[in-house]
Structures are given as structure tokens and as C-alpha cells.
Protein backbone atom coordinates (compact mmCIF):
# COMPACT_ATOMS: atom_id res chain seq x y z
CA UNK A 1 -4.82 -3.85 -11.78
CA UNK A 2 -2.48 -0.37 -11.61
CA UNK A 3 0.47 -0.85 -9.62
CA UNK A 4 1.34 1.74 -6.74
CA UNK A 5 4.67 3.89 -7.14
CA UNK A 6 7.02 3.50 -3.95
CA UNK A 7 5.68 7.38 -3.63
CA UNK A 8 2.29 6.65 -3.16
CA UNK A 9 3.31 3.73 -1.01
CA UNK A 10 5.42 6.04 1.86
CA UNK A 11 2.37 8.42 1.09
CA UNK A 12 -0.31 5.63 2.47
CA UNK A 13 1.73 5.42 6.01
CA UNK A 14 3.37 8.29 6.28
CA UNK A 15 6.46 7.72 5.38
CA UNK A 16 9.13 5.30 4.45
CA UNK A 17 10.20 3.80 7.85
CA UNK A 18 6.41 3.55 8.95
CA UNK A 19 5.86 1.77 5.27
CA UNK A 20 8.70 -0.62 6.50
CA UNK A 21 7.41 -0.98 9.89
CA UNK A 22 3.76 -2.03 8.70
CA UNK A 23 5.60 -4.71 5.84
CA UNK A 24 8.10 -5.97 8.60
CA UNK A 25 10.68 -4.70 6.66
CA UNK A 26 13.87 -2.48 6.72
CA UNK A 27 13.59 0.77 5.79
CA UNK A 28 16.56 0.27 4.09
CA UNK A 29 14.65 -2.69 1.92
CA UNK A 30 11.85 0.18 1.01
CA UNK A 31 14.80 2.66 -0.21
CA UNK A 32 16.05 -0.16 -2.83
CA UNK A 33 12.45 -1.14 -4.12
CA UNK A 34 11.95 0.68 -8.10
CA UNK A 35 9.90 3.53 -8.24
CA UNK A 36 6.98 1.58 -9.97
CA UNK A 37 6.32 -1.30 -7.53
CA UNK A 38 4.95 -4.68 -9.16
CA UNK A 39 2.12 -6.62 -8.22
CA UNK A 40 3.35 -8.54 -5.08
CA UNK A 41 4.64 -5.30 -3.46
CA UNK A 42 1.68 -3.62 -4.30
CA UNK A 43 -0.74 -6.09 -2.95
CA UNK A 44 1.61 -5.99 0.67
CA UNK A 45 0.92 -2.24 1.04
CA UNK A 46 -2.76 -2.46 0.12
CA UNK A 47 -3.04 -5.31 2.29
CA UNK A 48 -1.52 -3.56 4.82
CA UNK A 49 -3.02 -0.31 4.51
CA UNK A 50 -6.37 -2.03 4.71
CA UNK A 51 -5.33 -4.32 8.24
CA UNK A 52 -4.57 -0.76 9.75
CA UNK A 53 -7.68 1.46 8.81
CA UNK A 54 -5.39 3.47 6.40
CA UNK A 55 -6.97 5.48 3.38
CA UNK A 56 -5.76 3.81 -0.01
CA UNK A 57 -6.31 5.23 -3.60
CA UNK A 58 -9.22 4.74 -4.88
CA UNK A 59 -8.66 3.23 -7.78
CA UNK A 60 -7.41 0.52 -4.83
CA UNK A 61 -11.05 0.20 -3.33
CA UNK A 62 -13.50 -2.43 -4.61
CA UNK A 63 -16.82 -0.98 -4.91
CA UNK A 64 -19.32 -1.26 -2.28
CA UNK A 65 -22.34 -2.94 -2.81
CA UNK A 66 -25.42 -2.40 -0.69
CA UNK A 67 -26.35 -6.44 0.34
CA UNK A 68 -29.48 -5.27 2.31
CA UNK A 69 -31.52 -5.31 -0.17
């Protein structure tokens, strides 16, 4: 699994203090987080992003698969 940068993080919400509002964090914590985010912080935004209806990268999104067949 690719890890997100903190750029494509603020990207997903719209910026960095609605990133911190959706984590529960400070927007101060977001500023301090490296610019390549690791696994855990990744797997908050995506989590996030997904709770809230918010478009992720793709290479985020499992595949779909059809189960009416």
C-alpha cells in the first residue's frame, strides 16, 4: 500500500484545519506531521475521507465487484 503525502491529505478535505477537524486533531498537530505520511496516518485520512462521502485517490479505492451475479 502507497502512503498519502500530508498534500494530498489537506487536498482530500479541503484544507489543513478541516483535515484536523475530521482526525480530531489540532491543526497545529497536521502542520508537524512529515510530508510523506506512514501507514497509520494514512489509514486515519482514508478512513475518514470514506466516513464523510469524500473523494479519495484512486489508487485508495478497492475495486468494486458486481455480487449480483
Amino acid at each position: 500500500m502507497m502512503n498519502l503525502t500530508k498534500q494530498q491529505a489537506m487536498d482530500i478535505f479541503g484544507d489543513g484545519v478541516r483535515l484536523a477537524e475530521a482526525l480530531g486533531v489540532t491543526k497545529g498537530a497536521i502542520s508537524q506531521w512529515p510530508d510523506r505520511l506512514d501507514r497509520k496516518r494514512t489509514a486515519m485520512v482514508i478512513g475518514a475521507a470514506v466516513q464523510r462521502g469524500k473523494t479519495v485517490p484512486e489508487a485508495f479505492v478497492a475495486p468494486h465487484e458486481d455480487q449480483s451475479s
